[in-house]
PDB file of N, CA and C in Angstrom:
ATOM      1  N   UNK A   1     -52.653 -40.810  -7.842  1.00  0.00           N
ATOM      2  CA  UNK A   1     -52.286 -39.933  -6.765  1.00  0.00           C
ATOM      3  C   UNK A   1     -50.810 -39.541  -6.859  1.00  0.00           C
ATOM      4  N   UNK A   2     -50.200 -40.656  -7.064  1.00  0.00           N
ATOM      5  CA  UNK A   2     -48.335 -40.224  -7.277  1.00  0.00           C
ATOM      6  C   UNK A   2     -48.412 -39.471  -8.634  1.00  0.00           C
ATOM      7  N   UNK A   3     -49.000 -39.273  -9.541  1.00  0.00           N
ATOM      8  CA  UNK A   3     -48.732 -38.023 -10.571  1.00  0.00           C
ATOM      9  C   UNK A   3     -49.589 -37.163 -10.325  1.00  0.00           C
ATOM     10  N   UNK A   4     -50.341 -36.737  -9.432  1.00  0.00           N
ATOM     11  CA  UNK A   4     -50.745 -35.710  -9.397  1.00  0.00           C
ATOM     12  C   UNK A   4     -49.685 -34.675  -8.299  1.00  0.00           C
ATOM     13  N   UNK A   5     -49.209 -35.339  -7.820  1.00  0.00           N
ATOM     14  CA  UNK A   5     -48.142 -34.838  -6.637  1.00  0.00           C
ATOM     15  C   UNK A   5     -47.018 -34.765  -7.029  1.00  0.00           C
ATOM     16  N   UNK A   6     -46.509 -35.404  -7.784  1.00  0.00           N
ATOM     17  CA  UNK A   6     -45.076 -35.184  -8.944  1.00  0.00           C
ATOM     18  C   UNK A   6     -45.223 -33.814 -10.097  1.00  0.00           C
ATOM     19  N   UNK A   7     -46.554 -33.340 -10.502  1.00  0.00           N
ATOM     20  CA  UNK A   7     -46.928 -32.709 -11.579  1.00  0.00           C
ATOM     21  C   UNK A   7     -47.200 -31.374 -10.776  1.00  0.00           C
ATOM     22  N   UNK A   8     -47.576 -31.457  -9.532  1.00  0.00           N
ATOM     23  CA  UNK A   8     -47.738 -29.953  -8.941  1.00  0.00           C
ATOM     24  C   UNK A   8     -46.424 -28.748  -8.644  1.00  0.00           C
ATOM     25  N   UNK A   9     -46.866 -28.047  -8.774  1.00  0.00           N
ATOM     26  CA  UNK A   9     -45.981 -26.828  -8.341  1.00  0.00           C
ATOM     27  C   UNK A   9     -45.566 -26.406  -7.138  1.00  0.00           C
ATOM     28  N   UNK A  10     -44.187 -26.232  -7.244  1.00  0.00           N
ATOM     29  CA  UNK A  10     -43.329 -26.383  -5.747  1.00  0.00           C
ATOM     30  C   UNK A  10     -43.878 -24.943  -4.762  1.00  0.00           C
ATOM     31  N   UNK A  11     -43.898 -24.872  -3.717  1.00  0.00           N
ATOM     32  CA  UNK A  11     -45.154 -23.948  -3.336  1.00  0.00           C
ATOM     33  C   UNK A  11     -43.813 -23.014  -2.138  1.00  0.00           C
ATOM     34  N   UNK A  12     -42.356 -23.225  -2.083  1.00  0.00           N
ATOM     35  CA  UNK A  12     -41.587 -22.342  -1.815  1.00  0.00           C
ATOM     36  C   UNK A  12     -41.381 -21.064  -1.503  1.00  0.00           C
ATOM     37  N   UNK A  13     -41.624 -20.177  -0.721  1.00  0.00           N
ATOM     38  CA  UNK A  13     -41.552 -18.983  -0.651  1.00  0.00           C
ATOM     39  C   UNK A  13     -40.721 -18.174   0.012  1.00  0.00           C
ATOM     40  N   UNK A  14     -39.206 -17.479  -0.471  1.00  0.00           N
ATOM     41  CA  UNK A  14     -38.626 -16.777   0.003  1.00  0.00           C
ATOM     42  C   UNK A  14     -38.744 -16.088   1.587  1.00  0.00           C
ATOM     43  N   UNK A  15     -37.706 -16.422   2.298  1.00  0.00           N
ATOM     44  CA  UNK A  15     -37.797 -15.690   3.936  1.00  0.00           C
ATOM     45  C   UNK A  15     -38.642 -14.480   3.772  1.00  0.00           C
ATOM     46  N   UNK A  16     -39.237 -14.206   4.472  1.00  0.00           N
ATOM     47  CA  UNK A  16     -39.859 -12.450   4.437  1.00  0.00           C
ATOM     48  C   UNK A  16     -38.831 -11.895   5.461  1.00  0.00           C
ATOM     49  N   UNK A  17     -38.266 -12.071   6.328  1.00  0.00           N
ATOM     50  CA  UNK A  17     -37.402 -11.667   7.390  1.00  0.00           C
ATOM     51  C   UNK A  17     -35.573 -11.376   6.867  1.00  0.00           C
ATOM     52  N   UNK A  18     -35.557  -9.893   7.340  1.00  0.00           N
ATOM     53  CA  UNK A  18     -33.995  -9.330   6.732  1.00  0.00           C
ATOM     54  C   UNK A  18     -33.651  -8.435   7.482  1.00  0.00           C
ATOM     55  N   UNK A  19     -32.266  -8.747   7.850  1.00  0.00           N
ATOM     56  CA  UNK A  19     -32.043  -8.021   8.485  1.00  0.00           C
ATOM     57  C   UNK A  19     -30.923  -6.651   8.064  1.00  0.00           C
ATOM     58  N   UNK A  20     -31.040  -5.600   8.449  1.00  0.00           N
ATOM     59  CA  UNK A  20     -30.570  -4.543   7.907  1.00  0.00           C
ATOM     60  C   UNK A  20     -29.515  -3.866   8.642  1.00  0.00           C
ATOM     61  N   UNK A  21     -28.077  -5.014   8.615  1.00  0.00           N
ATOM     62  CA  UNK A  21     -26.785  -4.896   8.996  1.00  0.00           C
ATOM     63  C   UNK A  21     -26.109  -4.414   8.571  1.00  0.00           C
ATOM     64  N   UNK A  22     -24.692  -3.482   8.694  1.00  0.00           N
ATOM     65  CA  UNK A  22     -23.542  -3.404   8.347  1.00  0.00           C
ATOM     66  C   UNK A  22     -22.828  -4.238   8.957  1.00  0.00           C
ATOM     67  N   UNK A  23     -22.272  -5.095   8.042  1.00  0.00           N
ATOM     68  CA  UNK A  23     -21.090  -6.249   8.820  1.00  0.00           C
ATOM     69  C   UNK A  23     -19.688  -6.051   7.615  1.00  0.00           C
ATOM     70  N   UNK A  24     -19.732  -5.033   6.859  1.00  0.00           N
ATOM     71  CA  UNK A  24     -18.271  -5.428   6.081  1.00  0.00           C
ATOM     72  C   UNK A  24     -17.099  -4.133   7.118  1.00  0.00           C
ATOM     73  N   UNK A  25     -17.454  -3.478   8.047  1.00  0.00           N
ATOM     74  CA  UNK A  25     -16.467  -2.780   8.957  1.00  0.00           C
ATOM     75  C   UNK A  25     -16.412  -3.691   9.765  1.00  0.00           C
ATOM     76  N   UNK A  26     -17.245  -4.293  10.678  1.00  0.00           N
ATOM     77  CA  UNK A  26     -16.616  -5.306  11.581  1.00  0.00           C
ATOM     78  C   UNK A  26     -15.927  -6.529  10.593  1.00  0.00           C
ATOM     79  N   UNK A  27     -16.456  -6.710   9.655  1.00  0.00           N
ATOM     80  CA  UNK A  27     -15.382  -7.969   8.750  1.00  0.00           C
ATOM     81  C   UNK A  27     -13.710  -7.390   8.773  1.00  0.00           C
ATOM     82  N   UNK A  28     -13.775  -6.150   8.397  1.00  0.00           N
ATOM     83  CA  UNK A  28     -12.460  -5.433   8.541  1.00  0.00           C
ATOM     84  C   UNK A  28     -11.783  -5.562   9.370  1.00  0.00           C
ATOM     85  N   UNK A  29     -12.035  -4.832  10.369  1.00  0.00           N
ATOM     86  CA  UNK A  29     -11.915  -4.737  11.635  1.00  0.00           C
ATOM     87  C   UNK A  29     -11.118  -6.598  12.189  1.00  0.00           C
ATOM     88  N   UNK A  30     -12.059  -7.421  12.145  1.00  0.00           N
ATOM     89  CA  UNK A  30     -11.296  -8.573  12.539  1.00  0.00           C
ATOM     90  C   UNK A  30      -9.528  -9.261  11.562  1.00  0.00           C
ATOM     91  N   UNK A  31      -9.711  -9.158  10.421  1.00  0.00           N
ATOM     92  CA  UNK A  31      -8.966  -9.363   9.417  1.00  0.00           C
ATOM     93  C   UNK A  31      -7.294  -8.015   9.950  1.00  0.00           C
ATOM     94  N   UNK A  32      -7.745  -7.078  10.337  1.00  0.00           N
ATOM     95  CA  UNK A  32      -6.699  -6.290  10.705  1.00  0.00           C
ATOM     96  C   UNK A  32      -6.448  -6.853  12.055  1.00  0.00           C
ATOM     97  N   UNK A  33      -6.968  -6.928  12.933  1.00  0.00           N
ATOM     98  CA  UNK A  33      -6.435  -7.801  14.157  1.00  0.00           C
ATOM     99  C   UNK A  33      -5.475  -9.049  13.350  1.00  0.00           C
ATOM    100  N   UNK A  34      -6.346  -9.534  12.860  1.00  0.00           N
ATOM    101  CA  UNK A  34      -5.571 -11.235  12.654  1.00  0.00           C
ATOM    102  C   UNK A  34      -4.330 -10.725  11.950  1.00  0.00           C
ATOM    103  N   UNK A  35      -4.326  -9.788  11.329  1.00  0.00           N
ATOM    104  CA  UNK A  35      -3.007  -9.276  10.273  1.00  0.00           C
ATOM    105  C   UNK A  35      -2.205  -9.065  11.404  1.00  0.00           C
ATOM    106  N   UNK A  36      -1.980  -8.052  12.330  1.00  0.00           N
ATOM    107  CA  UNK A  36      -1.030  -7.470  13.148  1.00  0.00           C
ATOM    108  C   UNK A  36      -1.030  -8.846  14.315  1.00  0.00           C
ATOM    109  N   UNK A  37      -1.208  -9.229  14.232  1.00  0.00           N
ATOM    110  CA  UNK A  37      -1.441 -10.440  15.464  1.00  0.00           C
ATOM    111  C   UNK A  37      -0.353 -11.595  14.755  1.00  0.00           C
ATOM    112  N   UNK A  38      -0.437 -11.872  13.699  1.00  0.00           N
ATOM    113  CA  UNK A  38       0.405 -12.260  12.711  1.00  0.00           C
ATOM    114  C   UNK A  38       1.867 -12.339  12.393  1.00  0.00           C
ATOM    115  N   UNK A  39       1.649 -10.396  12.540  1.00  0.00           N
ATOM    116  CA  UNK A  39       2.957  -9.921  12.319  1.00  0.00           C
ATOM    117  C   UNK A  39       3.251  -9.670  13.674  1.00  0.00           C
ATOM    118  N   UNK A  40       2.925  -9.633  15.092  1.00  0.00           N
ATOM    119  CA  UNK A  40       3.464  -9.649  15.893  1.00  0.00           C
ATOM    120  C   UNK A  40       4.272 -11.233  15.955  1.00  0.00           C
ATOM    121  N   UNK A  41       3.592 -11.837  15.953  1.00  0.00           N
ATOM    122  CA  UNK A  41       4.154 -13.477  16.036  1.00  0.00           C
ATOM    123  C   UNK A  41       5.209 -13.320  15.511  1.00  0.00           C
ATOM    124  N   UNK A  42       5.599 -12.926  14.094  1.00  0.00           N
ATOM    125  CA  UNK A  42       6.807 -13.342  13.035  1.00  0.00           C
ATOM    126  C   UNK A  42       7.629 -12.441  13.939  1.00  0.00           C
ATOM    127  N   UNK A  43       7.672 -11.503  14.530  1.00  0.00           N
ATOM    128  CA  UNK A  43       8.521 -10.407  15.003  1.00  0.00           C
ATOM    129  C   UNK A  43       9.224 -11.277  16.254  1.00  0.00           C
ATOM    130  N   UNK A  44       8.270 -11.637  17.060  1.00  0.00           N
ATOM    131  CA  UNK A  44       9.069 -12.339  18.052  1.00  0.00           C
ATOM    132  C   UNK A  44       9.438 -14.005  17.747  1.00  0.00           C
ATOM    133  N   UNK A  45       9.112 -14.270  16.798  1.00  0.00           N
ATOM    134  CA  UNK A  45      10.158 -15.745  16.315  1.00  0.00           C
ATOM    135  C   UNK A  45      11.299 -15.240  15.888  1.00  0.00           C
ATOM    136  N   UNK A  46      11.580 -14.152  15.430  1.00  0.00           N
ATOM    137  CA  UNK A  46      12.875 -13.552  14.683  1.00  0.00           C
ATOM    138  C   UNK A  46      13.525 -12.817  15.879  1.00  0.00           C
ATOM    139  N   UNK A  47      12.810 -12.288  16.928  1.00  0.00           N
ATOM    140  CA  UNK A  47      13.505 -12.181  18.626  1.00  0.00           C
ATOM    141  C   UNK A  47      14.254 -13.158  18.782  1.00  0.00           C
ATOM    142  N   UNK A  48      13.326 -14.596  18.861  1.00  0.00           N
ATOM    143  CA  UNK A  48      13.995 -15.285  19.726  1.00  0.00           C
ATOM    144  C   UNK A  48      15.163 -16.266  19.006  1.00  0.00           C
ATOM    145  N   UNK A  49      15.232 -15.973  17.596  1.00  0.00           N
ATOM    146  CA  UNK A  49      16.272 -16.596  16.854  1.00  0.00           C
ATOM    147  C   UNK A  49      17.654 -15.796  17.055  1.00  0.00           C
ATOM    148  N   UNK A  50      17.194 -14.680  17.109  1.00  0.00           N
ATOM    149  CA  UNK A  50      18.086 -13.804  17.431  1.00  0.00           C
ATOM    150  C   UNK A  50      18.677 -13.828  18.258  1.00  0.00           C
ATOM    151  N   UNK A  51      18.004 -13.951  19.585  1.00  0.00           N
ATOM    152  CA  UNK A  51      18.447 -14.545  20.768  1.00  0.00           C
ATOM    153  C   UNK A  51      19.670 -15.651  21.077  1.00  0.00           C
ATOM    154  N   UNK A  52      18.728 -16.349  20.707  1.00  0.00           N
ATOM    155  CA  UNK A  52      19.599 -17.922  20.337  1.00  0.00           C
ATOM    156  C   UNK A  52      20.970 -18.154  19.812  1.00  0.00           C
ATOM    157  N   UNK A  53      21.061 -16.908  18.944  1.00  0.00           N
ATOM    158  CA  UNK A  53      22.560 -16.921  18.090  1.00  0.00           C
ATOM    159  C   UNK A  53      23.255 -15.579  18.774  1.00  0.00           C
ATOM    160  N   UNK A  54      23.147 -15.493  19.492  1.00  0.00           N
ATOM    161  CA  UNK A  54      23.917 -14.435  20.594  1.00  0.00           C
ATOM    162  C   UNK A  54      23.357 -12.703  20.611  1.00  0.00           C
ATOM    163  N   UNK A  55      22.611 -12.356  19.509  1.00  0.00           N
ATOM    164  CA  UNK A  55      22.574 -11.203  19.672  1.00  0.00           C
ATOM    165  C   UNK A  55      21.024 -10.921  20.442  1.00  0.00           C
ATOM    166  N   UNK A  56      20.840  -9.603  20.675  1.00  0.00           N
ATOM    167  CA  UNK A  56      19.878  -8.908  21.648  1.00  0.00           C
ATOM    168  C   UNK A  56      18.833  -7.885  20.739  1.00  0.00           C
ATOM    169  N   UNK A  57      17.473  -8.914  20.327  1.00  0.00           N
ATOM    170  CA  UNK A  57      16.599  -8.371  19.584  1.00  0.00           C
ATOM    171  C   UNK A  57      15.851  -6.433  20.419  1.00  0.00           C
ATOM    172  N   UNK A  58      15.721  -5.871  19.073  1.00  0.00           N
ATOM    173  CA  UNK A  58      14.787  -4.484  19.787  1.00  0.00           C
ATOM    174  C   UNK A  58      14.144  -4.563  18.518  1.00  0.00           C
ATOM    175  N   UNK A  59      12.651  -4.417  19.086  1.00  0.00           N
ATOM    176  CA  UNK A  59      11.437  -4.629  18.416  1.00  0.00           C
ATOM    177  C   UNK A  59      10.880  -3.132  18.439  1.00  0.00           C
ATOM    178  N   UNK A  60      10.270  -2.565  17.677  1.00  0.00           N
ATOM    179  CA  UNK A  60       9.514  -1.106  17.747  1.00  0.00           C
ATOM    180  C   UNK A  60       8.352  -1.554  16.931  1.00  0.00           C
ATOM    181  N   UNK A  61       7.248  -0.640  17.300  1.00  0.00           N
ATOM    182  CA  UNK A  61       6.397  -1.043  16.250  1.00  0.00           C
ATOM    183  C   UNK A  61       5.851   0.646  16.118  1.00  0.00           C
ATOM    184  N   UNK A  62       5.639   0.856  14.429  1.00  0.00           N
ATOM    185  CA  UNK A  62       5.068   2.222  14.118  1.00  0.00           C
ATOM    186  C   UNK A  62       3.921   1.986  13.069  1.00  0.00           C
ATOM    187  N   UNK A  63       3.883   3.288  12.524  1.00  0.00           N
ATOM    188  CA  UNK A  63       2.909   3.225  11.582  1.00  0.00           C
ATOM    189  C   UNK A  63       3.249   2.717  10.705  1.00  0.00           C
ATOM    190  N   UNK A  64       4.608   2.406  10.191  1.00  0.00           N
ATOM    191  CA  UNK A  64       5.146   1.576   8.893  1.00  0.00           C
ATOM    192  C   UNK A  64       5.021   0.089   9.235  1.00  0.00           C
ATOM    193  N   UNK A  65       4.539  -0.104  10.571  1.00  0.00           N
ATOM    194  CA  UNK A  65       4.565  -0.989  11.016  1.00  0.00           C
ATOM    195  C   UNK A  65       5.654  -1.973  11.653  1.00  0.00           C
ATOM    196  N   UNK A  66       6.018  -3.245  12.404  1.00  0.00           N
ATOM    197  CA  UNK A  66       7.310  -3.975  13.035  1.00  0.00           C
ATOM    198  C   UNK A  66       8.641  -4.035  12.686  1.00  0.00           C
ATOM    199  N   UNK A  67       9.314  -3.626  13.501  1.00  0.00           N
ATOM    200  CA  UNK A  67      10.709  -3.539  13.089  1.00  0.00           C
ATOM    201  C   UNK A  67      12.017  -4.100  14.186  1.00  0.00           C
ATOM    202  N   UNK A  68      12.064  -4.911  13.821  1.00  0.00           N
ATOM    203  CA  UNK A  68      13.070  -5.582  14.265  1.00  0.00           C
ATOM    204  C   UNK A  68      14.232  -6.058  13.974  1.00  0.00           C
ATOM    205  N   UNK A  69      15.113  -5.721  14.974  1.00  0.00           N
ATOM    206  CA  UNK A  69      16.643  -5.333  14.690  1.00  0.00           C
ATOM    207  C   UNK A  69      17.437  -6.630  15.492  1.00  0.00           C
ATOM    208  N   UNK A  70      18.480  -6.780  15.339  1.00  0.00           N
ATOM    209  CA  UNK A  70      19.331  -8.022  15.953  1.00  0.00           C
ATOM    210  C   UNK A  70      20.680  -7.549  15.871  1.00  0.00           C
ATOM    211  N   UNK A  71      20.895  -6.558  17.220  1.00  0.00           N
ATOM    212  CA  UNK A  71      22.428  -6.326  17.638  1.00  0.00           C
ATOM    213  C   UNK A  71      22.803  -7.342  18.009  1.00  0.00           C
ATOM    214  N   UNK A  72      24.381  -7.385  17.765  1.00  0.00           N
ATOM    215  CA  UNK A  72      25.364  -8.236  18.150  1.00  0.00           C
ATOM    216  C   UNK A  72      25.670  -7.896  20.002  1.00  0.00           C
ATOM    217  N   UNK A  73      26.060  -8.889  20.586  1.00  0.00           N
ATOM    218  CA  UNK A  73      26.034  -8.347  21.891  1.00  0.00           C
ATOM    219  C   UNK A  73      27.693  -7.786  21.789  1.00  0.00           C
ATOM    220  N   UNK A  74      27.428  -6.678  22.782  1.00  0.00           N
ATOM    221  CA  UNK A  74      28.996  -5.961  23.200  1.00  0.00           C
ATOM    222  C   UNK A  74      30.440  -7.285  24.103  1.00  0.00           C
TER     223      UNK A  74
END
């Protein structure tokens, strides 16, 4: 009985069920959040260093993306 059950053929059959998603724009889509979310963070750690050592951060943000400056105070 144990070799007849060792010798048989594995009887496995692929899901029949698929589903017919687009998920690589929402994959995008999240990965650009996490990017600018990112670079917002680094922008305001470099605010507040700025801060700290006397001068007065101005932050803009464009299509070239964050820009941040560190005047000296008057």
């Amino acid at each position: 009985m144990g070799a007849t059950l060792a010798l048989a053929e594995p009887t496995y059959a692929a899901p029949a069920i698929s589903f017919e998603t687009e998920t690589a724009q929402a994959d995008e889509a999240v990965w650009w959040v996490v990017f600018v979310g990112l670079a917002y963070a680094v922008a305001l750690a470099w605010a507040t260093y700025c801060r700290i050592t006397g001068g007065y951060p101005e932050i803009s943000f464009g299509w070239k993306g964050f820009k941040v400056a560190c005047k000296s105070a008057p």
